[in-house]
N, C-alpha and C. Protein backbone atom coordinates (compact mmCIF):
# COMPACT_ATOMS: atom_id res chain seq x y z
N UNK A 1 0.83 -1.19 0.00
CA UNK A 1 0.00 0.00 0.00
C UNK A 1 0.87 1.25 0.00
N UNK A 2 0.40 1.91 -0.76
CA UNK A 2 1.49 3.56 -0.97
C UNK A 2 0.85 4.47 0.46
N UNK A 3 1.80 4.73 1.14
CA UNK A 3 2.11 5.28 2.34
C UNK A 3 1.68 7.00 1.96
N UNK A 4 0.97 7.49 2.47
CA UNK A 4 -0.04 8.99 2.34
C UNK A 4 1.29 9.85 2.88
N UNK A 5 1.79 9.44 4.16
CA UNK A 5 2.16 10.02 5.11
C UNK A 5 3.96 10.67 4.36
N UNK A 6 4.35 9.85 3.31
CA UNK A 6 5.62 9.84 2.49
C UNK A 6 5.24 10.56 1.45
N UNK A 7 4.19 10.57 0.48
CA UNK A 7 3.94 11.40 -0.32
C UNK A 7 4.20 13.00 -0.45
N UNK A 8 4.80 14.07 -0.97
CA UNK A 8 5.43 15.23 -1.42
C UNK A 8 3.67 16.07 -1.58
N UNK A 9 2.88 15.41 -2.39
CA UNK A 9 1.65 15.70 -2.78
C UNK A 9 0.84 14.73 -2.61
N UNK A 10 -0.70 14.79 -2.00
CA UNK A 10 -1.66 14.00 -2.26
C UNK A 10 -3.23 14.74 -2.61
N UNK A 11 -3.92 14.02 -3.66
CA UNK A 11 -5.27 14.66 -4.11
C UNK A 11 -6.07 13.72 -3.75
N UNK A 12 -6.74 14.51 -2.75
CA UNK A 12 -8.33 13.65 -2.23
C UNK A 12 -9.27 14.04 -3.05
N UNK A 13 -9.39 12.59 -4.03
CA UNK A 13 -10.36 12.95 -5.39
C UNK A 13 -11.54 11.88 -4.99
N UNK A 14 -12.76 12.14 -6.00
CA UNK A 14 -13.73 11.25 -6.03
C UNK A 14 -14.78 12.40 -6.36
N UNK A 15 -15.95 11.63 -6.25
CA UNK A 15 -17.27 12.48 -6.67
C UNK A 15 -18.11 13.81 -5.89
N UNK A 16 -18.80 14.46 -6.24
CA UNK A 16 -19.07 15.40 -5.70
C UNK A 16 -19.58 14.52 -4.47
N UNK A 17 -19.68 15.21 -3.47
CA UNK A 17 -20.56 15.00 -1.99
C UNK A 17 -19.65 13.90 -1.15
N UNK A 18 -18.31 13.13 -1.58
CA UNK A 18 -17.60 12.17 -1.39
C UNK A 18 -16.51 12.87 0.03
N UNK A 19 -16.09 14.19 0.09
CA UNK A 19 -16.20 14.45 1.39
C UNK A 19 -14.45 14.93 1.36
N UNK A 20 -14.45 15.13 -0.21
CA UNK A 20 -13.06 15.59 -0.46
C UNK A 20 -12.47 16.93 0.33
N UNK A 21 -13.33 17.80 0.51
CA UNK A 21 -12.87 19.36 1.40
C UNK A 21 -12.80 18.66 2.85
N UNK A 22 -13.79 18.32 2.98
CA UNK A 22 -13.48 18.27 4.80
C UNK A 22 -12.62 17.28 5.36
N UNK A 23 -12.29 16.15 4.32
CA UNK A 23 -10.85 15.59 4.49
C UNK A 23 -9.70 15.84 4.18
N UNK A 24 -9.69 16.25 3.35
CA UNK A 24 -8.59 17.14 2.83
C UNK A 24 -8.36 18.63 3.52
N UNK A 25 -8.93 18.92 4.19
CA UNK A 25 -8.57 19.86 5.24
C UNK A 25 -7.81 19.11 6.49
N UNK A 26 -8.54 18.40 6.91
CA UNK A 26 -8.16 17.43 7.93
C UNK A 26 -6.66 16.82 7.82
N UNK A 27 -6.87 16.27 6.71
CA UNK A 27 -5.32 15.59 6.06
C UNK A 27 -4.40 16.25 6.52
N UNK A 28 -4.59 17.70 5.47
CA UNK A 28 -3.37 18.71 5.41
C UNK A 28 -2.98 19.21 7.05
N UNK A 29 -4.01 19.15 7.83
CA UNK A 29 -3.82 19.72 8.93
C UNK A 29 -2.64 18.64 10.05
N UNK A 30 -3.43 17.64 9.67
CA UNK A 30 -2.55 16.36 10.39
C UNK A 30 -0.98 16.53 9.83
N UNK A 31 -0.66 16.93 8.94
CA UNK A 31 0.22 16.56 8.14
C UNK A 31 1.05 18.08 7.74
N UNK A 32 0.63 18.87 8.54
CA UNK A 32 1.74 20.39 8.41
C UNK A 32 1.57 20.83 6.55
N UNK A 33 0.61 20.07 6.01
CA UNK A 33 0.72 20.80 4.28
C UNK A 33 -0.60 22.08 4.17
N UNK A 34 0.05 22.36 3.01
CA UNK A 34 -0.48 23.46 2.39
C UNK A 34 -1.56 22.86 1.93
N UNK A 35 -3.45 23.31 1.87
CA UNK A 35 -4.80 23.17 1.48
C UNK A 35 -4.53 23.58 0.61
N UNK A 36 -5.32 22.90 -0.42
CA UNK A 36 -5.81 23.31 -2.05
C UNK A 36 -7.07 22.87 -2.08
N UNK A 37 -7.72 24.25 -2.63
CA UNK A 37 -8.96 23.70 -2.01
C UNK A 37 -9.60 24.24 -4.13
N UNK A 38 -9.82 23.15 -5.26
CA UNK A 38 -9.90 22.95 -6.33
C UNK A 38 -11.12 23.77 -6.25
N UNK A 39 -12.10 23.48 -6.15
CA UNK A 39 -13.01 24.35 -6.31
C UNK A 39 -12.83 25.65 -6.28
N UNK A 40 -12.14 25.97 -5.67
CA UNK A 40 -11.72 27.56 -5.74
C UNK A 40 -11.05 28.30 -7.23
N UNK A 41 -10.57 27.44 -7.30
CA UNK A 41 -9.48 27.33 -9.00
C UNK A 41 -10.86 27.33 -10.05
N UNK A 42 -11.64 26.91 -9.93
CA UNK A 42 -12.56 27.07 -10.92
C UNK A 42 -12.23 27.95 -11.72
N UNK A 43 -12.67 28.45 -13.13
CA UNK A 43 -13.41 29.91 -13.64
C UNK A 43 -14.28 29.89 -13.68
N UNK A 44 -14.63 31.34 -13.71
CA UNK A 44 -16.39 31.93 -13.61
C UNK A 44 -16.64 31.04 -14.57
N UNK A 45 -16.79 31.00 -15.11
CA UNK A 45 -17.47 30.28 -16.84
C UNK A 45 -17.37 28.99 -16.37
N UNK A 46 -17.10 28.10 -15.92
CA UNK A 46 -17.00 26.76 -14.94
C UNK A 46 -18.19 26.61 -14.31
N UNK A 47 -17.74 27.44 -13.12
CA UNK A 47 -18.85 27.91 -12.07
C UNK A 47 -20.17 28.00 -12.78
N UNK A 48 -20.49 29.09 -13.48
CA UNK A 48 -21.70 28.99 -14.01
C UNK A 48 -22.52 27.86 -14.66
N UNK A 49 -21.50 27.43 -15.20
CA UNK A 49 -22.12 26.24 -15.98
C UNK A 49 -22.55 25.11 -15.35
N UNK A 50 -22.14 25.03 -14.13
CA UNK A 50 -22.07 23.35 -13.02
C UNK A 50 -23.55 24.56 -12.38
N UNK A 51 -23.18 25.27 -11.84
CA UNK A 51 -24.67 26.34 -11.53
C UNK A 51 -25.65 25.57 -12.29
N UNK A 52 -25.42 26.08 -13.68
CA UNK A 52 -26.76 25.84 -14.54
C UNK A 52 -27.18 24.65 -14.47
N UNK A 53 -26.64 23.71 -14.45
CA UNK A 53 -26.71 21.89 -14.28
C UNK A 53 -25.99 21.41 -15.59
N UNK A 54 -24.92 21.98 -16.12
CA UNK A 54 -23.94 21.82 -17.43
C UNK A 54 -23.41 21.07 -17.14
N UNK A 55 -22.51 19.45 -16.92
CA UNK A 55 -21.50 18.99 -16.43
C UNK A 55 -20.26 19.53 -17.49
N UNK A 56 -18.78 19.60 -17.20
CA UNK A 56 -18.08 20.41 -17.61
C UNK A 56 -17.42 19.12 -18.58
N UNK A 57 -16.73 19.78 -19.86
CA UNK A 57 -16.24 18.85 -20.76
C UNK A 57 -14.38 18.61 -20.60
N UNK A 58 -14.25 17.59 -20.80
CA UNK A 58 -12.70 17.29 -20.77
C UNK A 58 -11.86 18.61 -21.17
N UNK A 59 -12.50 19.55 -22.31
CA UNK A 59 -11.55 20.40 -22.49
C UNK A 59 -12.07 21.59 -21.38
N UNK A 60 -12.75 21.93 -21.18
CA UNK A 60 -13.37 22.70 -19.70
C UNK A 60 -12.16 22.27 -18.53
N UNK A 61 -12.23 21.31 -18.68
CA UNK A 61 -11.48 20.92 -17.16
C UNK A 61 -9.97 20.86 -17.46
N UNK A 62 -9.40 21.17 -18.72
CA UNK A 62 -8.25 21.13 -18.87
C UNK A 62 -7.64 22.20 -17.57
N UNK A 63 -7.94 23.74 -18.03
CA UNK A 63 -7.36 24.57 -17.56
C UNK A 63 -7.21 24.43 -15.90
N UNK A 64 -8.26 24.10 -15.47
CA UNK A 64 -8.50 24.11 -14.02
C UNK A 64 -7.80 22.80 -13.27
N UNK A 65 -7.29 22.05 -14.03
CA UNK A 65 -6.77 20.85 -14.00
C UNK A 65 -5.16 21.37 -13.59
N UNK A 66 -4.79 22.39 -14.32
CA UNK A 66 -3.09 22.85 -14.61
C UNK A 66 -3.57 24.15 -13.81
N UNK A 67 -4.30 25.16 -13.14
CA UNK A 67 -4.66 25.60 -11.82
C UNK A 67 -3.94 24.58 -11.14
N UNK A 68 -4.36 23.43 -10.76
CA UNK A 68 -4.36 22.89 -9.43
C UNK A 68 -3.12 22.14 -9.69
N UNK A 69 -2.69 22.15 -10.51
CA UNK A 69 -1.30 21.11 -10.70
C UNK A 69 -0.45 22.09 -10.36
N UNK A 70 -0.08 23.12 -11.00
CA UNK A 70 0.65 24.43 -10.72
C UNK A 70 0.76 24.72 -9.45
N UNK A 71 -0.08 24.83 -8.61
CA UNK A 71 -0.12 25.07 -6.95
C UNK A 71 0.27 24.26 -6.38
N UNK A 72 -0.05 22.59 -7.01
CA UNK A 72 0.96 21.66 -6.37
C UNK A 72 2.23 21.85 -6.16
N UNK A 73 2.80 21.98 -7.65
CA UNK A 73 3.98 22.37 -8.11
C UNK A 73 4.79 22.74 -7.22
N UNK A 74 3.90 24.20 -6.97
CA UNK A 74 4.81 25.44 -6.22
C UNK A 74 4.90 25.21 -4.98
N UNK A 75 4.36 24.41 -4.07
CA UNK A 75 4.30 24.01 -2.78
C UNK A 75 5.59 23.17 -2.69
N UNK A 76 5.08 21.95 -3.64
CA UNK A 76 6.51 20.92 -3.59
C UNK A 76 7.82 21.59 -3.92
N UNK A 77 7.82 22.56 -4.67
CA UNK A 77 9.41 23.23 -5.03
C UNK A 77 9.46 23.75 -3.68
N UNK A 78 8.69 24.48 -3.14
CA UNK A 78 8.84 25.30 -2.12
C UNK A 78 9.31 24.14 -0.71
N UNK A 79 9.13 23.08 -1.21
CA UNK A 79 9.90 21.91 0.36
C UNK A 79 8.40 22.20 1.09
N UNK A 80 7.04 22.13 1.12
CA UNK A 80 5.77 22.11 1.64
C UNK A 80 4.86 20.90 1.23
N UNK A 81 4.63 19.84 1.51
CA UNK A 81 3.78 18.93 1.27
C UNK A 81 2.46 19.66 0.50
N UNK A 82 1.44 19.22 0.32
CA UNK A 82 0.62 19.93 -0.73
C UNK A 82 -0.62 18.66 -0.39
N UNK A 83 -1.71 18.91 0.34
CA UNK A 83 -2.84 18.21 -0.09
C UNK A 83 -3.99 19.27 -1.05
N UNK A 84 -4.36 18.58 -2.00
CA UNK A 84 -5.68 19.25 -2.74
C UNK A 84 -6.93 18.50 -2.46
N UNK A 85 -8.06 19.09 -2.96
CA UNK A 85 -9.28 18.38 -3.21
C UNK A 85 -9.47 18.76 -4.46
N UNK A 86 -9.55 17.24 -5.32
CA UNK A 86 -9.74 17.70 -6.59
C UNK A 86 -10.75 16.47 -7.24
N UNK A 87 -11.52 16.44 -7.72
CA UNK A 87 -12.27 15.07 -7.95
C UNK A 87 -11.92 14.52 -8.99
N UNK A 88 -10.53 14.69 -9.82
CA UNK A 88 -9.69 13.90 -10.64
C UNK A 88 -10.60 12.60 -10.69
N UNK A 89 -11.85 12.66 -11.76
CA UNK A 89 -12.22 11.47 -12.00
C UNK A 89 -11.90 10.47 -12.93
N UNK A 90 -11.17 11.24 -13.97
CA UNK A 90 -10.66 10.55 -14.80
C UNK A 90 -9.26 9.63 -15.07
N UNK A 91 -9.06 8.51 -15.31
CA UNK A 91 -7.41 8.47 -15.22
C UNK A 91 -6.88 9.87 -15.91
N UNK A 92 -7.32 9.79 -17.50
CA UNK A 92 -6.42 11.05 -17.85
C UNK A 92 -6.21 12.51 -16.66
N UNK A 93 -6.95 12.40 -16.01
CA UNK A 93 -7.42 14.11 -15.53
C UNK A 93 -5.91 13.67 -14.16
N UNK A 94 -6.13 12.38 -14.02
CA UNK A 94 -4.95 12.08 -12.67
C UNK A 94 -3.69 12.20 -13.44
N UNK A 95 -3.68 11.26 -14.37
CA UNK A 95 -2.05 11.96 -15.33
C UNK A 95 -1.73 12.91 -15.55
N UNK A 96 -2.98 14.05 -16.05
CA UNK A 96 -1.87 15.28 -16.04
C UNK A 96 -1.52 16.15 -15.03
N UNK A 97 -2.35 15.69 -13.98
CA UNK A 97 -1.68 16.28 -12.69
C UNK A 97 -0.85 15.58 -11.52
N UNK A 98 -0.55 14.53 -12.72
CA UNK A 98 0.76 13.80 -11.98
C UNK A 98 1.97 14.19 -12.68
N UNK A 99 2.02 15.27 -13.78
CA UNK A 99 2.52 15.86 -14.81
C UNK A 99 3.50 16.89 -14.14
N UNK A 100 3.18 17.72 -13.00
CA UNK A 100 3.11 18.73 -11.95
C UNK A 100 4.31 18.07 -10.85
N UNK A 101 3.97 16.91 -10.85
CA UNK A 101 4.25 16.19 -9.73
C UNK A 101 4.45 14.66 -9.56
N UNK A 102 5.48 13.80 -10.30
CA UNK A 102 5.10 12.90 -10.58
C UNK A 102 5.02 12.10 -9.35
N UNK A 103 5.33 12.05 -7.92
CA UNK A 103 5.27 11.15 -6.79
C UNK A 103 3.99 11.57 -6.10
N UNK A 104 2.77 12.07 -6.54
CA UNK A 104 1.81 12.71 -6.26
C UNK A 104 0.54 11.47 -6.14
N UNK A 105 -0.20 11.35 -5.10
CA UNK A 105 -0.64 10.53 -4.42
C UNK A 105 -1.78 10.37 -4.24
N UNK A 106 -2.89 9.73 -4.95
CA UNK A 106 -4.10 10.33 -5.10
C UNK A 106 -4.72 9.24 -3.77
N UNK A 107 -5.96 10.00 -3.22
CA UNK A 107 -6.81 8.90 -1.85
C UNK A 107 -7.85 9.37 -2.64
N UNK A 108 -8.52 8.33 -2.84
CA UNK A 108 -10.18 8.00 -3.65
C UNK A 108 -11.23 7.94 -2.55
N UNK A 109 -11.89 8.55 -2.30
CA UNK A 109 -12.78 8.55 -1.52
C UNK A 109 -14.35 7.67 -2.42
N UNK A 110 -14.20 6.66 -1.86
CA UNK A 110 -15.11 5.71 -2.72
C UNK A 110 -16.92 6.33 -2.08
N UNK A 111 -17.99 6.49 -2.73
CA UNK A 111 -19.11 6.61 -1.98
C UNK A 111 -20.07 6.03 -3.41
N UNK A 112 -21.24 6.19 -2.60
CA UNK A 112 -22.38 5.19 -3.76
C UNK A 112 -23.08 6.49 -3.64
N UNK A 113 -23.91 6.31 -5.11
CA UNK A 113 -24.92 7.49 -5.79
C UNK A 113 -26.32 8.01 -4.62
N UNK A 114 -26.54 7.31 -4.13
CA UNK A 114 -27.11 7.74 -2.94
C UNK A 114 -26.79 8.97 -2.13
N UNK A 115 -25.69 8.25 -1.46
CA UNK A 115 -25.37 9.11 -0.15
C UNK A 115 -24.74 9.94 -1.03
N UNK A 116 -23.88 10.22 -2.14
CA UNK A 116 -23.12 11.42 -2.78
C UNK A 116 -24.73 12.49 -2.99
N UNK A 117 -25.50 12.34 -3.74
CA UNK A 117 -26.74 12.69 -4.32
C UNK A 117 -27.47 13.64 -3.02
N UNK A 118 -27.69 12.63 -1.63
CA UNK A 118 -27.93 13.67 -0.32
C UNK A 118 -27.18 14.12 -0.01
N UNK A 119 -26.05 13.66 -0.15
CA UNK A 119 -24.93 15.03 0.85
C UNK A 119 -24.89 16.29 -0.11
N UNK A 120 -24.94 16.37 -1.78
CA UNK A 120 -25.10 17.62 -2.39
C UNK A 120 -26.10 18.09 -2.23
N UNK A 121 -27.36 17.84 -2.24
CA UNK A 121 -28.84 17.96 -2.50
C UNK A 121 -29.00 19.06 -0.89
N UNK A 122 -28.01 18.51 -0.03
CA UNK A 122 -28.36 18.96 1.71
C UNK A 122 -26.83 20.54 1.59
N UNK A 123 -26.49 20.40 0.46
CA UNK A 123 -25.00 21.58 0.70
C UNK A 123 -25.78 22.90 0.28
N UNK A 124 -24.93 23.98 1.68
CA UNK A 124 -25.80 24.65 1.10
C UNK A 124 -24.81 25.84 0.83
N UNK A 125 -24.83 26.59 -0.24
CA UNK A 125 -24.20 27.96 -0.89
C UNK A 125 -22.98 27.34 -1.95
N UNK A 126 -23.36 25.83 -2.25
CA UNK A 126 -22.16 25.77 -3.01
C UNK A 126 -22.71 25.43 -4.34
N UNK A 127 -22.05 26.14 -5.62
CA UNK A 127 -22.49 26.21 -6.51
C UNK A 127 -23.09 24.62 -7.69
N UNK A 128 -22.48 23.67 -7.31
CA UNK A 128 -22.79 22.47 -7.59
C UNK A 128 -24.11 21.92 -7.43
N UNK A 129 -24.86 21.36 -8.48
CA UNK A 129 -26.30 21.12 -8.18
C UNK A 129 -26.31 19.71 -8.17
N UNK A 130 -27.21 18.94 -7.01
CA UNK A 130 -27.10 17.57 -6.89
C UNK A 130 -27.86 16.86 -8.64
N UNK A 131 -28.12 17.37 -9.50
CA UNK A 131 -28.39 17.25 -10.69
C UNK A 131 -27.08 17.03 -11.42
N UNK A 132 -26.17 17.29 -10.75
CA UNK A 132 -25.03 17.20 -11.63
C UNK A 132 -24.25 15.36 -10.72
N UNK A 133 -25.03 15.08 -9.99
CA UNK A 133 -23.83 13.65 -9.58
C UNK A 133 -24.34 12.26 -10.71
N UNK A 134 -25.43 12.41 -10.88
CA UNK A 134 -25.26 11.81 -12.22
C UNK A 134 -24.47 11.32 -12.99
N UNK A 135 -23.63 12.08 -13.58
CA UNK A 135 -23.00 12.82 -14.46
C UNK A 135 -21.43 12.47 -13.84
N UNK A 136 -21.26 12.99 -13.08
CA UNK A 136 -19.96 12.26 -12.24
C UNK A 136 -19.44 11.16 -12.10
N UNK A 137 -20.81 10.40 -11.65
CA UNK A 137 -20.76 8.64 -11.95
C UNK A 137 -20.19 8.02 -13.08
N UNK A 138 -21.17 8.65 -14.21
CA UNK A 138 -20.43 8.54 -15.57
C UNK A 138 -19.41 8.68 -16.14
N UNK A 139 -18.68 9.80 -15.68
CA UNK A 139 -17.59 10.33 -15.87
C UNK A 139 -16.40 9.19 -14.71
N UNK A 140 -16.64 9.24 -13.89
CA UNK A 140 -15.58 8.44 -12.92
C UNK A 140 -14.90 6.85 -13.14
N UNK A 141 -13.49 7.28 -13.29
CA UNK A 141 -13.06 5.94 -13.75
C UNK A 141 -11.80 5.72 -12.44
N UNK A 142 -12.17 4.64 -11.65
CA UNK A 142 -11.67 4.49 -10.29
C UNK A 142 -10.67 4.33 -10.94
N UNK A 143 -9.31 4.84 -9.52
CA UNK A 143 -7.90 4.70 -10.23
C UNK A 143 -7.73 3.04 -9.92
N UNK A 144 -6.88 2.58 -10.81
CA UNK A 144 -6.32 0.96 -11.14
C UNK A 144 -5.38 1.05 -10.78
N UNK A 145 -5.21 -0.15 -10.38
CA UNK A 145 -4.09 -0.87 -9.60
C UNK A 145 -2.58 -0.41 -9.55
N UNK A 146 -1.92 0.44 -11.04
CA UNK A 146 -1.13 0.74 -11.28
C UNK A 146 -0.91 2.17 -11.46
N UNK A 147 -1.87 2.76 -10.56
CA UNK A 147 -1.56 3.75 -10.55
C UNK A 147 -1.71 4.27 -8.87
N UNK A 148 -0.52 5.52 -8.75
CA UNK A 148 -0.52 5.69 -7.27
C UNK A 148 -1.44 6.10 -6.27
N UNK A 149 -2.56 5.43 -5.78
CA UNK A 149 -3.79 5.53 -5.07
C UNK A 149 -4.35 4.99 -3.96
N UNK A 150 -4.65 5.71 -3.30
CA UNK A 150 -5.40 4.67 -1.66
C UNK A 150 -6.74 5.00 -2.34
N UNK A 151 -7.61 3.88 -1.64
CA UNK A 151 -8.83 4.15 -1.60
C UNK A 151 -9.70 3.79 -0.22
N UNK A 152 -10.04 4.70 0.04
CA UNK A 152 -10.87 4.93 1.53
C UNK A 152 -12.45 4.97 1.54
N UNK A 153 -13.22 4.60 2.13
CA UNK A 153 -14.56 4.68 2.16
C UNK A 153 -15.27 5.83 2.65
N UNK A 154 -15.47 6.57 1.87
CA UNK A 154 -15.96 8.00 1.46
C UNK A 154 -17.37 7.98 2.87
N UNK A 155 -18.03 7.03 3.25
CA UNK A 155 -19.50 7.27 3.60
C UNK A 155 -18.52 7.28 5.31
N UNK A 156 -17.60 7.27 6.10
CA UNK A 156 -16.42 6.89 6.82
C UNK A 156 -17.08 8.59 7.64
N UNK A 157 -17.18 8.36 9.09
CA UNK A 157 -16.59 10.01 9.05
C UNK A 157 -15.21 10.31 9.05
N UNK A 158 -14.85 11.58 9.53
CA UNK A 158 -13.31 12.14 8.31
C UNK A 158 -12.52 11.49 9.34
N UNK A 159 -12.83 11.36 10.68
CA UNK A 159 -11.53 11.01 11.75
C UNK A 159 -11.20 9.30 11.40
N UNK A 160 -12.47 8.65 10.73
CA UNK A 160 -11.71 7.04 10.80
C UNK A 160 -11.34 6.90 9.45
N UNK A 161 -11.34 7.70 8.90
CA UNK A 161 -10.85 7.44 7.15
C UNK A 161 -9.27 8.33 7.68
N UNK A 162 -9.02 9.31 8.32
CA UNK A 162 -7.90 9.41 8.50
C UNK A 162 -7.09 8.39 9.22
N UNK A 163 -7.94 7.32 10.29
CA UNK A 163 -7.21 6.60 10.92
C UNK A 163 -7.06 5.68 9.95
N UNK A 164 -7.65 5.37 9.20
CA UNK A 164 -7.57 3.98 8.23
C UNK A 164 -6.78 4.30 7.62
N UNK A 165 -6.27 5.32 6.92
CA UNK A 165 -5.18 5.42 6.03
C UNK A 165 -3.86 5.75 6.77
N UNK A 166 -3.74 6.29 7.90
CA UNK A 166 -3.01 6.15 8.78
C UNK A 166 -2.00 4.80 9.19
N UNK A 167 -2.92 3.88 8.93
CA UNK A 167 -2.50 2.52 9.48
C UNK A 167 -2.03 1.70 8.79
């Protein structure tokens, strides 16, 4: 199992409502790194569109993809560990922001269409519409075996998914 705690960079990815911010806060905190908090990296024109109930297209997500790789970047040059939240659902979308960073460490927060679907449907001021996890599902291609990834059980609260990967 690839060790979280050795990693330079790690991206707590998975689907919307999967619990990537509030672990990935947690993480970074345990762990003296710098928050990246992806959603923020958006552009307006992003934003709006996940607003409208648009899911965003591979080339949409390019830019915001190399946002968040770039900040990796600059953390790791800078000698700062680096956790993000990024829902890198795609293998491609994990390669090129292993591009940034190649010892970069993704934790999958695994959850089922259900509980992702209420935990957005119940969020409140964030621009993401539970109309859009759908769409995510579809899009999400769990990372494989050969590529550098924990996977943790997303439905977990944040303190035993930190202990589990901990261990």
């Amino acid at each position: 199992m690839t060790d979280l705690r050795m990693a330079p960079a790690i991206v707590v990815m998975g689907v919307a409502g999967c619990g990537k911010t509030a672990v990935g806060e947690a993480l970074a905190g345990a762990l003296g790194a710098d928050f990246i908090e992806g959603d923020r990296l958006h552009p307006p024109e992003n934003v709006a569109r996940m607003a409208r109930g648009e899911p965003l297209t591979d080339a949409l997500r390019e830019g915001w993809l190399d946002a968040i790789g770039a900040r990796i970047a600059t953390s790791v040059a800078e000698r700062q560990k680096a956790v993000a939240a990024c829902s890198a659902l795609k293998r491609t979308y994990r390669d090129r922001l292993s591009r940034f960073c190649p010892e970069v460490v993704f934790l999958y927060l695994k959850i089922d269409r259900e509980t992702a679907w209420r935990r957005v449907a119940n969020r409140k001021g964030h621009f993401m519409p539970a109309s859009l996890v759908d769409s995510q599902f579809a899009t999400l291609e769990e990372p494989a075996a050969d590529e550098r990834a924990v996977t943790a059980e997303g439905t977990r609260s944040v303190g035993d998914i930190l202990k589990a990967i901990a261990g």
